[in-house]
Every structure is written in C-alpha cells, then in structure tokens.
N, C-alpha and C. Protein backbone atom coordinates (compact mmCIF):
# COMPACT_ATOMS: atom_id res chain seq x y z
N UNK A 1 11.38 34.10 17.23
CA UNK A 1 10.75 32.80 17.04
C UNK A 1 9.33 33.01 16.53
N UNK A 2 8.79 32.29 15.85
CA UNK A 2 7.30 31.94 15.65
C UNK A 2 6.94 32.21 16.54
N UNK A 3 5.54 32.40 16.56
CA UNK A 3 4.43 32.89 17.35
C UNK A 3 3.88 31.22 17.63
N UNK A 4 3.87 30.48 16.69
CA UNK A 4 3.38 29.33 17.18
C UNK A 4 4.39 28.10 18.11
N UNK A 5 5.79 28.97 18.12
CA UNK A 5 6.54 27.85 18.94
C UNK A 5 6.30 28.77 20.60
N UNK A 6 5.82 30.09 20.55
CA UNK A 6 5.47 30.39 21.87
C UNK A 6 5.01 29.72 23.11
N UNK A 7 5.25 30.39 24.52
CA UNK A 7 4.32 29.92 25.30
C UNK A 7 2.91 30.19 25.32
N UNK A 8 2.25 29.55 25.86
CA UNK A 8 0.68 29.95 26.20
C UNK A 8 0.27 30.56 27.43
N UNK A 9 -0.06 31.99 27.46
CA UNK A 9 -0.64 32.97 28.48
C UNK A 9 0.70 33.93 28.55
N UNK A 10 2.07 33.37 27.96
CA UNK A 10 3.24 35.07 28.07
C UNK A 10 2.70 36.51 27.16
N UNK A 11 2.94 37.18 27.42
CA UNK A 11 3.31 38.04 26.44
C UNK A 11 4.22 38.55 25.76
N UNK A 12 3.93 38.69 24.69
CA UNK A 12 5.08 39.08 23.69
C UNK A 12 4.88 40.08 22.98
N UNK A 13 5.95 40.41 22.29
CA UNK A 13 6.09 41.65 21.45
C UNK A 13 6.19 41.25 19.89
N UNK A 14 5.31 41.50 18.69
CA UNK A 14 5.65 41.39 17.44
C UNK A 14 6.80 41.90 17.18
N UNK A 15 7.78 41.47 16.39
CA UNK A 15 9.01 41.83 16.13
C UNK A 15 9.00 41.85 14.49
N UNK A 16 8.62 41.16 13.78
CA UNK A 16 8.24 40.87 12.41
C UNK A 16 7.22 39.92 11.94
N UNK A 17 6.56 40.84 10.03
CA UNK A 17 5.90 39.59 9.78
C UNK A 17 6.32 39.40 8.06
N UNK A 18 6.21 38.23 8.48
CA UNK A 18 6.79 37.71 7.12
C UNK A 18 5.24 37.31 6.34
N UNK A 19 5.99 36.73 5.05
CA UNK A 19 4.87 36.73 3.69
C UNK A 19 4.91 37.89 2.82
N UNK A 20 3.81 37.74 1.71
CA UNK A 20 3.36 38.63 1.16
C UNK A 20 2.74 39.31 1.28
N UNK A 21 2.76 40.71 0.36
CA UNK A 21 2.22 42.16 0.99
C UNK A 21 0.89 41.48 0.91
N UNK A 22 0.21 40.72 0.48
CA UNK A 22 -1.65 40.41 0.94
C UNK A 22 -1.60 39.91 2.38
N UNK A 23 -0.75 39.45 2.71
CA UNK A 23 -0.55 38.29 3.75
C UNK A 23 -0.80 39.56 5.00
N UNK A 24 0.53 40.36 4.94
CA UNK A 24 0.92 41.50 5.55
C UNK A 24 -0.40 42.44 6.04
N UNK A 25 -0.82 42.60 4.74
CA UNK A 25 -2.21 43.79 4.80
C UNK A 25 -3.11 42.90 5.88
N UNK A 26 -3.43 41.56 5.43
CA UNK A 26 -4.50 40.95 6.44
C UNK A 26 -4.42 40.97 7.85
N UNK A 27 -3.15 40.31 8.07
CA UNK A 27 -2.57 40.27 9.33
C UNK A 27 -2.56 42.35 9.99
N UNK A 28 -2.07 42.81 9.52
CA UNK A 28 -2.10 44.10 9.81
C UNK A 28 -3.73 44.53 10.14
N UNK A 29 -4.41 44.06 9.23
CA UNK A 29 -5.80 44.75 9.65
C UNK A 29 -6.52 43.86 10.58
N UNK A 30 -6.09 42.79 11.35
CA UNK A 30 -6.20 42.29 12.45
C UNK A 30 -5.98 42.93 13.98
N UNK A 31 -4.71 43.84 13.28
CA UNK A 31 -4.55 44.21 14.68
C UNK A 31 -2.97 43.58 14.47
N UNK A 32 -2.15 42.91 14.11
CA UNK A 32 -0.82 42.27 13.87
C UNK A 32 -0.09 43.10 13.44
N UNK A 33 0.47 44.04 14.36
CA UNK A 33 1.65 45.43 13.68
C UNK A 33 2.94 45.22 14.52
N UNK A 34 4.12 45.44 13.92
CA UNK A 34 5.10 45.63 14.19
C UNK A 34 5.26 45.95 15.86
N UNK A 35 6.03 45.34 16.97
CA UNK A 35 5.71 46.47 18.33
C UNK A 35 4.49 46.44 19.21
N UNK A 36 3.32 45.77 18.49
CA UNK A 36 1.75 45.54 19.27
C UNK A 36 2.32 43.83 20.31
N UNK A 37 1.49 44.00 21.30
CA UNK A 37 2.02 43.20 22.17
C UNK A 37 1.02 41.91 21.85
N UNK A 38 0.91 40.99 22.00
CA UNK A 38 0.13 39.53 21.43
C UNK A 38 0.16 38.92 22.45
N UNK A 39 -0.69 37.94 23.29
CA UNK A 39 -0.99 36.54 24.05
C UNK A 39 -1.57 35.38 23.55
N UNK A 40 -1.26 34.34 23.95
CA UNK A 40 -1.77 33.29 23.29
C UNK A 40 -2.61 32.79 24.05
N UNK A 41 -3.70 32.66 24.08
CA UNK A 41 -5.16 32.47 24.91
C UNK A 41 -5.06 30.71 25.21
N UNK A 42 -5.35 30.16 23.54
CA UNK A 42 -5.03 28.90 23.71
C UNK A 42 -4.88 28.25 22.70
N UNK A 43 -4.90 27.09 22.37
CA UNK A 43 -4.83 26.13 21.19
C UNK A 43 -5.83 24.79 21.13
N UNK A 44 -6.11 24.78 20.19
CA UNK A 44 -7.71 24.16 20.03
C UNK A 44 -7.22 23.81 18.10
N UNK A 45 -7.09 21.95 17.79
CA UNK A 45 -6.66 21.51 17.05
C UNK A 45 -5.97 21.96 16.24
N UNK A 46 -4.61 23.04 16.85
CA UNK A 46 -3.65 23.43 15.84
C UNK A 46 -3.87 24.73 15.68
N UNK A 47 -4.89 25.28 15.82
CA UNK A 47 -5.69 26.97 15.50
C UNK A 47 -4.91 27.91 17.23
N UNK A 48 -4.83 28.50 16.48
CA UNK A 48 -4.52 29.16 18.19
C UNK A 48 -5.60 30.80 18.09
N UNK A 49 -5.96 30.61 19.59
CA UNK A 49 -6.74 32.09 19.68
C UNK A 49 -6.08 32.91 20.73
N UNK A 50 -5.44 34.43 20.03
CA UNK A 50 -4.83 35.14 20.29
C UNK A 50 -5.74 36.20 20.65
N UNK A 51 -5.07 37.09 21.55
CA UNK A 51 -5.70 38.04 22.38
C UNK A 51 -4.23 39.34 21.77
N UNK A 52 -4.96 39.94 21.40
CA UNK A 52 -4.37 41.36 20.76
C UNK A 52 -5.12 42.34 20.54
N UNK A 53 -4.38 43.72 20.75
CA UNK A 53 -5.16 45.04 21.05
C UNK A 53 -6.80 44.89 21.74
N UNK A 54 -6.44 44.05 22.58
CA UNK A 54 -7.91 43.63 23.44
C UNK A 54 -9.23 43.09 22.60
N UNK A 55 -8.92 41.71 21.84
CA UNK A 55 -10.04 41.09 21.26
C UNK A 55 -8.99 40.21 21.35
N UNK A 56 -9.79 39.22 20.93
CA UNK A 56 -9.12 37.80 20.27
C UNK A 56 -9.43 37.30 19.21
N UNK A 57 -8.52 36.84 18.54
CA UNK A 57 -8.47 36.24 17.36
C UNK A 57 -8.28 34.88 17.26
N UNK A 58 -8.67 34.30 16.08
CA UNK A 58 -8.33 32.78 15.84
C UNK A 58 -7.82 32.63 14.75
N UNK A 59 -6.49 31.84 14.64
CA UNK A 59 -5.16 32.15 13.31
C UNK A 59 -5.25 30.48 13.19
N UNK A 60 -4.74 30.29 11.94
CA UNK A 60 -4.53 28.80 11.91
C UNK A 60 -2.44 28.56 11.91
N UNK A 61 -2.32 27.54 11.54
CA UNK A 61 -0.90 27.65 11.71
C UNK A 61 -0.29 28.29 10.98
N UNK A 62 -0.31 28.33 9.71
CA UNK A 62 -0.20 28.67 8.58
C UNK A 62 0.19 30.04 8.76
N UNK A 63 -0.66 30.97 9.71
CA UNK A 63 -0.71 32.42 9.59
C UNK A 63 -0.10 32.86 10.51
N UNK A 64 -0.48 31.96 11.78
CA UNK A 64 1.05 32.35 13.03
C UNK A 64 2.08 32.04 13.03
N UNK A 65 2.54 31.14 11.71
CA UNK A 65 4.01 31.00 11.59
C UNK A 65 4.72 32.15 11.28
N UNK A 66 3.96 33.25 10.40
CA UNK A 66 4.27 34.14 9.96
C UNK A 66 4.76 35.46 11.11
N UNK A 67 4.19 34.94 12.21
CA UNK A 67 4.53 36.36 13.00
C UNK A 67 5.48 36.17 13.57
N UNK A 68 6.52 37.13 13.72
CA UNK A 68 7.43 36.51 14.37
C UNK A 68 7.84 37.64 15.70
N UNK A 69 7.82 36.61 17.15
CA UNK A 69 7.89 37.53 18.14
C UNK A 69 9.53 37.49 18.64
C-alpha cells in the first residue's frame, strides 16, 4: 500500500518505490531505500512528516504516494 494510506505512529518497511529514476535518486538520498524502516510522525494539511533513519522528513502527497510499504 501507499505510504500515505498508512497508519500514523506504525512502523513499516519500504517495500518499493515507484516513479522516475529522478524521482528514485531524490527519494533515495532522503534516506527512502528499499528495506529501511519509515514512521509516520504526522500529517499537517496533506504533507506528512516522516521519521526515517532517525530524522524526519516532510513529503507532500505527491511523493508518498510513491513509496510503497
């Protein structure tokens, strides 16, 4: 499933990411790899801020549709 149909505070496992190889590279140099474990901190108008490899991030929908856990 999407990362954005997730719960908020589980953890999960990246399983795939979809898009293009720019898409891929970005997300990857986030910290978004294949197998890396992801939480969803919270959601704040549609943006969600994710907690991965111990920071957090802020994705819009657009970009967490792409991950798929």
């Amino acid at each position: 499933m999407p990362l954005i149909l997730a719960n908020k505070g589980s953890a999960m496992n990246i399983r795939k990411i979809s898009g293009n190889d720019e898409t891929k590279r970005f997300l990857n140099s986030l910290g978004f790899v294949v197998g890396e474990s992801v939480k969803i901190i919270s959601e704040i108008g549609g943006n969600l801020i994710i907690n991965v490899k111990d920071s957090r991030v802020a994705l819009d929908k657009g970009m967490a549709s792409r991950i798929i856990v």
